[in-house]
C-alpha atoms as a PDB file:
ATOM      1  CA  UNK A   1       3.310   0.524 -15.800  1.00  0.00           C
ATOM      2  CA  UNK A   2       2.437   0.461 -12.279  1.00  0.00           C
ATOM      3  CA  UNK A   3       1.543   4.213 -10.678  1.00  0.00           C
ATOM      4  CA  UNK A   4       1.344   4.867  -7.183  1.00  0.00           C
ATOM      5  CA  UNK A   5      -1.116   7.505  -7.576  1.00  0.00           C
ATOM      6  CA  UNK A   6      -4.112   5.587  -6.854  1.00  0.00           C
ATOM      7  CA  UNK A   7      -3.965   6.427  -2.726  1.00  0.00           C
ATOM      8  CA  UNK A   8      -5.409   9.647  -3.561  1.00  0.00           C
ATOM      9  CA  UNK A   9      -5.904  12.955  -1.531  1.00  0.00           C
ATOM     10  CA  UNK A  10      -7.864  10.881   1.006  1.00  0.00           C
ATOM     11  CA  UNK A  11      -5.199   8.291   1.732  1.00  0.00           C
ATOM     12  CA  UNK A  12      -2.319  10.949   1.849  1.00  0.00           C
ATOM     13  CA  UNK A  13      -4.118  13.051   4.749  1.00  0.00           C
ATOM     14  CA  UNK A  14      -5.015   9.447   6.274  1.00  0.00           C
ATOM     15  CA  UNK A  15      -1.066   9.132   5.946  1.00  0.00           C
ATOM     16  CA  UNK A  16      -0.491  12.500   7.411  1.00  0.00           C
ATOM     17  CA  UNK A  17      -2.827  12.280  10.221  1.00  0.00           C
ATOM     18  CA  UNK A  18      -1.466   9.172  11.443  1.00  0.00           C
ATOM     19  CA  UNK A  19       2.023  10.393  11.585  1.00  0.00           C
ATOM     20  CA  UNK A  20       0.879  13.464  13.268  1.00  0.00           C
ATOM     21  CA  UNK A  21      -0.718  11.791  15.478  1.00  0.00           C
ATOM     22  CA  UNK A  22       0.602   8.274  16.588  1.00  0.00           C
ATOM     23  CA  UNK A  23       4.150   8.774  15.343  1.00  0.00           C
ATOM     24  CA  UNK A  24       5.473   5.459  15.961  1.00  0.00           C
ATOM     25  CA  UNK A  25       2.207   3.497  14.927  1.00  0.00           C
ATOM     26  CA  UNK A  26       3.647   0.728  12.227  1.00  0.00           C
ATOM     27  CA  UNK A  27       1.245   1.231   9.146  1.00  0.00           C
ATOM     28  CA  UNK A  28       0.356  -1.593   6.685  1.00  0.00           C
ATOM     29  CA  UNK A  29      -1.061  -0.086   3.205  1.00  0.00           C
ATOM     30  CA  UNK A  30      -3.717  -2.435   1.827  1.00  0.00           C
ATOM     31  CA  UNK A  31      -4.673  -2.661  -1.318  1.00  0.00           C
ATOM     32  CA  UNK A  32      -7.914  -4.077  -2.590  1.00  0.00           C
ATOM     33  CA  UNK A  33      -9.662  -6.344  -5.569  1.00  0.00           C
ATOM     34  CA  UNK A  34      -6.187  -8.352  -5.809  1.00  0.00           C
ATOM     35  CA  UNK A  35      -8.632 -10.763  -7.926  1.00  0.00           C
ATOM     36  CA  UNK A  36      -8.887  -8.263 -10.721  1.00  0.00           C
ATOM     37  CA  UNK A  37      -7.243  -9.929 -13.910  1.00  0.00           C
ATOM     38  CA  UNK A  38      -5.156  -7.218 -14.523  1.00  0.00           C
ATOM     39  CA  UNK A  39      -3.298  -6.930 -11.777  1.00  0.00           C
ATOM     40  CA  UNK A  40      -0.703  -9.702 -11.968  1.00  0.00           C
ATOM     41  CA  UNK A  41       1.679 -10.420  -9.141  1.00  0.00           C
ATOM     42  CA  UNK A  42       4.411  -8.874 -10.883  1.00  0.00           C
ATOM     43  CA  UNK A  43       2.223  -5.461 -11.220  1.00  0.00           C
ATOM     44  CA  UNK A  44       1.442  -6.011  -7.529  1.00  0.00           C
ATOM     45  CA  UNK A  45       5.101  -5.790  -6.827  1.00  0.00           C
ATOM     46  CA  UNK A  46       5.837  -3.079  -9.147  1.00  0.00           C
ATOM     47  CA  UNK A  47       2.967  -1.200  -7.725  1.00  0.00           C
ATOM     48  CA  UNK A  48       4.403  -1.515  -3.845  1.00  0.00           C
ATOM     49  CA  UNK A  49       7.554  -0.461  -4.962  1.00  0.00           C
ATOM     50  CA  UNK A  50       6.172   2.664  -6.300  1.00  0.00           C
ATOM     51  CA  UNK A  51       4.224   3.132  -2.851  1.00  0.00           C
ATOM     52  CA  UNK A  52       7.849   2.844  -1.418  1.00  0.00           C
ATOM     53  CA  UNK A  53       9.524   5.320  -3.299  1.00  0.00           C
ATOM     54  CA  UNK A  54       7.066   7.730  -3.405  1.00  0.00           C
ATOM     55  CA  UNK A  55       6.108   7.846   0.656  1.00  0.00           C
ATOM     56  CA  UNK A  56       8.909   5.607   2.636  1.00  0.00           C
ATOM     57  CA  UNK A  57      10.625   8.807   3.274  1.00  0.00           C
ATOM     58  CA  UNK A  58       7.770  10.965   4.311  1.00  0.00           C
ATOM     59  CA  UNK A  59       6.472   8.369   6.225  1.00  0.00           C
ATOM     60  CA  UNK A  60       9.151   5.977   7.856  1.00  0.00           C
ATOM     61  CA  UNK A  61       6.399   3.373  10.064  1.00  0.00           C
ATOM     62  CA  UNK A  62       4.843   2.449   6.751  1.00  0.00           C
ATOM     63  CA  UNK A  63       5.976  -1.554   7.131  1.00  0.00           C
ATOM     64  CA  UNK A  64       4.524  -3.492   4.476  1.00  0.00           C
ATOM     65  CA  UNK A  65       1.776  -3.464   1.893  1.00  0.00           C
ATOM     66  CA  UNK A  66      -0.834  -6.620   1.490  1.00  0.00           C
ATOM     67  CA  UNK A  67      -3.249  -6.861  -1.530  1.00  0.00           C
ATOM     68  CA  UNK A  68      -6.619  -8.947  -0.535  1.00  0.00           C
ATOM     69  CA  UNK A  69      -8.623 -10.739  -3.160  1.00  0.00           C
ATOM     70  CA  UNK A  70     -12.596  -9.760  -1.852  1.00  0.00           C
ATOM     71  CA  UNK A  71     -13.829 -12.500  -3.947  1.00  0.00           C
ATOM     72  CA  UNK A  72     -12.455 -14.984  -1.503  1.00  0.00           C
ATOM     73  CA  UNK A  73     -10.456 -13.270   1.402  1.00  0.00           C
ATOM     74  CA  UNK A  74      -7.144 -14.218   0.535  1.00  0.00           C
ATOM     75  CA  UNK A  75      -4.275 -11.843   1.277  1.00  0.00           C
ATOM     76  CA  UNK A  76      -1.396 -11.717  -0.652  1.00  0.00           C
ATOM     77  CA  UNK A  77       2.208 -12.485   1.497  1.00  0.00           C
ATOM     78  CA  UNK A  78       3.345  -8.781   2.540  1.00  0.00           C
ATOM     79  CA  UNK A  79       5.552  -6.945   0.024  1.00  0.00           C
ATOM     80  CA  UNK A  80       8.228  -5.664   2.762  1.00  0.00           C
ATOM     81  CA  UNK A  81       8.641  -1.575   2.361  1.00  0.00           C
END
């Protein structure tokens, strides 16, 4: 099961301090290691949807989340929040 508690402490105050302080700044979550084996596309998915529910109403300028493979560079096509 996906869990959307992986942003830890750190990313929630990075949250907080951007919506403090640059209100209407659009904010793109990023995940990385997209090449790890275990994390399929559909757990990607599952996994941005859990980022949605659990902060799209606490933060509303949070657009999109990409997942970048560091192996190579690639970046997944935006899962739209």
């Amino acid at each position: 099961m996906a869990r959307a508690d992986f942003l830890g402490m750190d990313g929630v105050h990075r949250l907080y301090s951007i919506a403090i302080h640059s209100k209407k700044a659009p904010i793109i979550l990023v995940g990385t290691h997209k090449e790890d084996p275990r994390l399929s596309e559909d757990h990607l998915k599952k996994l941005s949807e859990g980022l949605k529910e659990k902060f799209s109403r606490a933060f509303r300028n949070i657009r999109a989340t990409v997942f970048v493979d560091t192996a190579s560079g690639h970046v997944s096509a935006p899962f739209k929040i």
